[in-house]
Protein backbone atom coordinates (compact mmCIF):
# COMPACT_ATOMS: atom_id res chain seq x y z
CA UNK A 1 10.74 -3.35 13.74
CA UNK A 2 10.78 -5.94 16.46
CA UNK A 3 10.00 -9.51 16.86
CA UNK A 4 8.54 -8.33 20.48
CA UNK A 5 5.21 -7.01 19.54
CA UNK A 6 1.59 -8.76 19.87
CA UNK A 7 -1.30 -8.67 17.53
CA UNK A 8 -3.93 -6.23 19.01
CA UNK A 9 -6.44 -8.40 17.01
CA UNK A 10 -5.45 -12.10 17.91
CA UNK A 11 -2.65 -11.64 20.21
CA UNK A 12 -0.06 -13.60 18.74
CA UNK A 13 3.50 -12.49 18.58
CA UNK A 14 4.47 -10.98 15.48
CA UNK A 15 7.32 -11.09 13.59
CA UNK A 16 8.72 -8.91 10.72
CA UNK A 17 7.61 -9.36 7.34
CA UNK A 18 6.27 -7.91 4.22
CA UNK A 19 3.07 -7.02 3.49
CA UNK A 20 0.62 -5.39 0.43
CA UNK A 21 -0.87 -2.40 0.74
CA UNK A 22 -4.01 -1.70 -1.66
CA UNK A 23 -5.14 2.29 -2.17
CA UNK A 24 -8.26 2.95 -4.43
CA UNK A 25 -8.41 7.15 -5.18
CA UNK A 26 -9.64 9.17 -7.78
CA UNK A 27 -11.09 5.50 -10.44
CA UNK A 28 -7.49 4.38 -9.60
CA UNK A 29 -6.57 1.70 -7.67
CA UNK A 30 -2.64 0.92 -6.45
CA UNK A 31 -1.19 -1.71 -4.87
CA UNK A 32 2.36 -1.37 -3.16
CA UNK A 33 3.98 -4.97 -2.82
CA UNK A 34 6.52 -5.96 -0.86
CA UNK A 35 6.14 -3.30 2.46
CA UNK A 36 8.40 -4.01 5.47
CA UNK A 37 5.64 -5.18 8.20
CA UNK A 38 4.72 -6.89 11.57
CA UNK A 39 2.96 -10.49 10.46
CA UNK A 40 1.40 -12.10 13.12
CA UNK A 41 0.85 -16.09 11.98
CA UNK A 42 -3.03 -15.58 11.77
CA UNK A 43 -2.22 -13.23 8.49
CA UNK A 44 -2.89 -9.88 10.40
CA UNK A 45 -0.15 -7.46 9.05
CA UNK A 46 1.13 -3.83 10.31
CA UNK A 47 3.12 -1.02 9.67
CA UNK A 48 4.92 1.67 11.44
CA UNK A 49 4.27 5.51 10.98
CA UNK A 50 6.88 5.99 9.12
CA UNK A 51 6.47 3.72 6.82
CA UNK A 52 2.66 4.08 6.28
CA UNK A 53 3.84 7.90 6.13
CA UNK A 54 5.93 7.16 3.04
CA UNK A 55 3.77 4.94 1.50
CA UNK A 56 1.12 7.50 1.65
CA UNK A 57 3.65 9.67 0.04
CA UNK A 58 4.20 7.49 -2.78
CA UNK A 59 0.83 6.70 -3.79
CA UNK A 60 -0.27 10.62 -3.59
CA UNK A 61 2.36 11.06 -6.03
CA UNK A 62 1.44 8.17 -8.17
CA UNK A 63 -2.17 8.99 -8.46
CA UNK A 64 -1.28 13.11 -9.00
CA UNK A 65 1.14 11.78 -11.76
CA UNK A 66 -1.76 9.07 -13.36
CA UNK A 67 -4.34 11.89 -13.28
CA UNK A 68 -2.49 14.57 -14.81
CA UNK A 69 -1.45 11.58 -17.43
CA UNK A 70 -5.41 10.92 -18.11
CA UNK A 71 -6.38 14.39 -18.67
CA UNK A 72 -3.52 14.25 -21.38
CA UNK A 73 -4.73 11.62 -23.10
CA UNK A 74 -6.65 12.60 -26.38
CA UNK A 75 -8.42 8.68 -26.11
CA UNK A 76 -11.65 8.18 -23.54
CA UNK A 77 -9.77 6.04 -21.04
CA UNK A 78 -11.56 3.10 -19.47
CA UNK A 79 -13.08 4.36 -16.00
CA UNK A 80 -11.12 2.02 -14.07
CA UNK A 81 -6.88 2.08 -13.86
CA UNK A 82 -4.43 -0.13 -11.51
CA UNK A 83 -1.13 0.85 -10.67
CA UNK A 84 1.41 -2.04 -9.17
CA UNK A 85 4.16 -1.52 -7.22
CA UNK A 86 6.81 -3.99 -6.42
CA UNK A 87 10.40 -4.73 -5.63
């Protein structure tokens, strides 16, 4: 990523940064901390395709894996579950 880029929302140059990226699928919600990101310094926050691609990846994954975990699971789980994420 570049330093270059603008904010479509505010404008501002953005710099690279991290960002979170919250999913809520199937009762489960996951939050990926820690993803490489333009920050502009109004708190707006991007990705590129590639890495929204492989995000996307990750939390299909994660919620195939939680779900096939559940139905396992002899106990009534609680409706809601929360995966985290982080580096």
């Amino acid at each position: 990523m570049s330093a270059y880029f603008t904010c479509p929302e505010c404008g501002q140059p953005t710099l690279d940064g991290l960002t979170e990226m919250t999913y809520e699928l199937e009762g489960t919600k996951v939050t990926i901390k820690d993803v490489p990101a333009q920050r502009c310094p109004n708190g707006h926050s991007y990705v590129d395709g590639y890495t929204a691609e492989s995000v996307n990846r990750l939390v299909n994954h994660v919620i195939e894996d939680v779900s096939a975990y559940s139905k396992r699971l002899a106990r009534r789980l609680t409706p809601r579950r929360e995966v985290v994420i982080a580096a």
